[in-house]
N, C-alpha and C. Protein backbone atom coordinates (compact mmCIF):
# COMPACT_ATOMS: atom_id res chain seq x y z
N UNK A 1 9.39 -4.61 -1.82
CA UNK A 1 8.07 -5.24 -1.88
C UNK A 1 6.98 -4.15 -1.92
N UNK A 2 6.88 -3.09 -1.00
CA UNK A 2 5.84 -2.45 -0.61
C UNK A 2 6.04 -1.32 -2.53
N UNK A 3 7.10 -0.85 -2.84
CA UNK A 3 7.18 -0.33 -4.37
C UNK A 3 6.80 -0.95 -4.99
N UNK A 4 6.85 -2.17 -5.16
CA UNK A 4 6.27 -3.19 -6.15
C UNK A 4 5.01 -3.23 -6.57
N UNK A 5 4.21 -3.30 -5.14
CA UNK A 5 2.75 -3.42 -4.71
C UNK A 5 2.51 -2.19 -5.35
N UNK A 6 3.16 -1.19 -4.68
CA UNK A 6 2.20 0.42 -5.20
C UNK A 6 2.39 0.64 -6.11
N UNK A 7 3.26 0.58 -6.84
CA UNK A 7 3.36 0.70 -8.51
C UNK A 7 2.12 0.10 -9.57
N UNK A 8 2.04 -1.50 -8.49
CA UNK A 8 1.14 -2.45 -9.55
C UNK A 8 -0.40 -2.01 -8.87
N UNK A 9 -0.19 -1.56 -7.73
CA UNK A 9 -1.58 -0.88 -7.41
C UNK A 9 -2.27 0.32 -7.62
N UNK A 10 -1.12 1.05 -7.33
CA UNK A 10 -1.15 2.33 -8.23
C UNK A 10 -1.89 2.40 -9.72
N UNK A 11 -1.34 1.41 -10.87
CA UNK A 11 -1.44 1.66 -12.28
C UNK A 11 -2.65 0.75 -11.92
N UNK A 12 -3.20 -0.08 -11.43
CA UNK A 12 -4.32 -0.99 -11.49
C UNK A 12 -5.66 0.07 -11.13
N UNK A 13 -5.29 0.98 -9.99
CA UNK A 13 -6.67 1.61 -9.45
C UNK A 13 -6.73 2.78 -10.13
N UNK A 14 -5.82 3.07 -11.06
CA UNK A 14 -5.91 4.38 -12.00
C UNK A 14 -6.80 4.32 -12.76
N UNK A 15 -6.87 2.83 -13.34
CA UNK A 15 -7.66 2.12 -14.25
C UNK A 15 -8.68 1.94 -14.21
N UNK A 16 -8.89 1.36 -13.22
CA UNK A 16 -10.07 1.32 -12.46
C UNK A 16 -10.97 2.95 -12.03
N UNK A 17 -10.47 3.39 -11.43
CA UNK A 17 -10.83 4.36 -10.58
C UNK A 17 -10.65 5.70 -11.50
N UNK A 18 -11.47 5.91 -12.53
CA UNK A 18 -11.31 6.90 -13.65
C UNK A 18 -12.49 8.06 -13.35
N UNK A 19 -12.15 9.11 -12.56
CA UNK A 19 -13.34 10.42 -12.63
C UNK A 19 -13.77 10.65 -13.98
């Protein structure tokens, strides 16, 4: 569960969160 999350949170706030 918690890999799941960080993976899909991970690639989501990358996206988001662009310097």
């Amino acid at each position: 569960m918690d890999s799941s999350y960080k993976l899909i949170f991970g690639s989501g706030t990358r996206l988001l969160v662009r310097p």
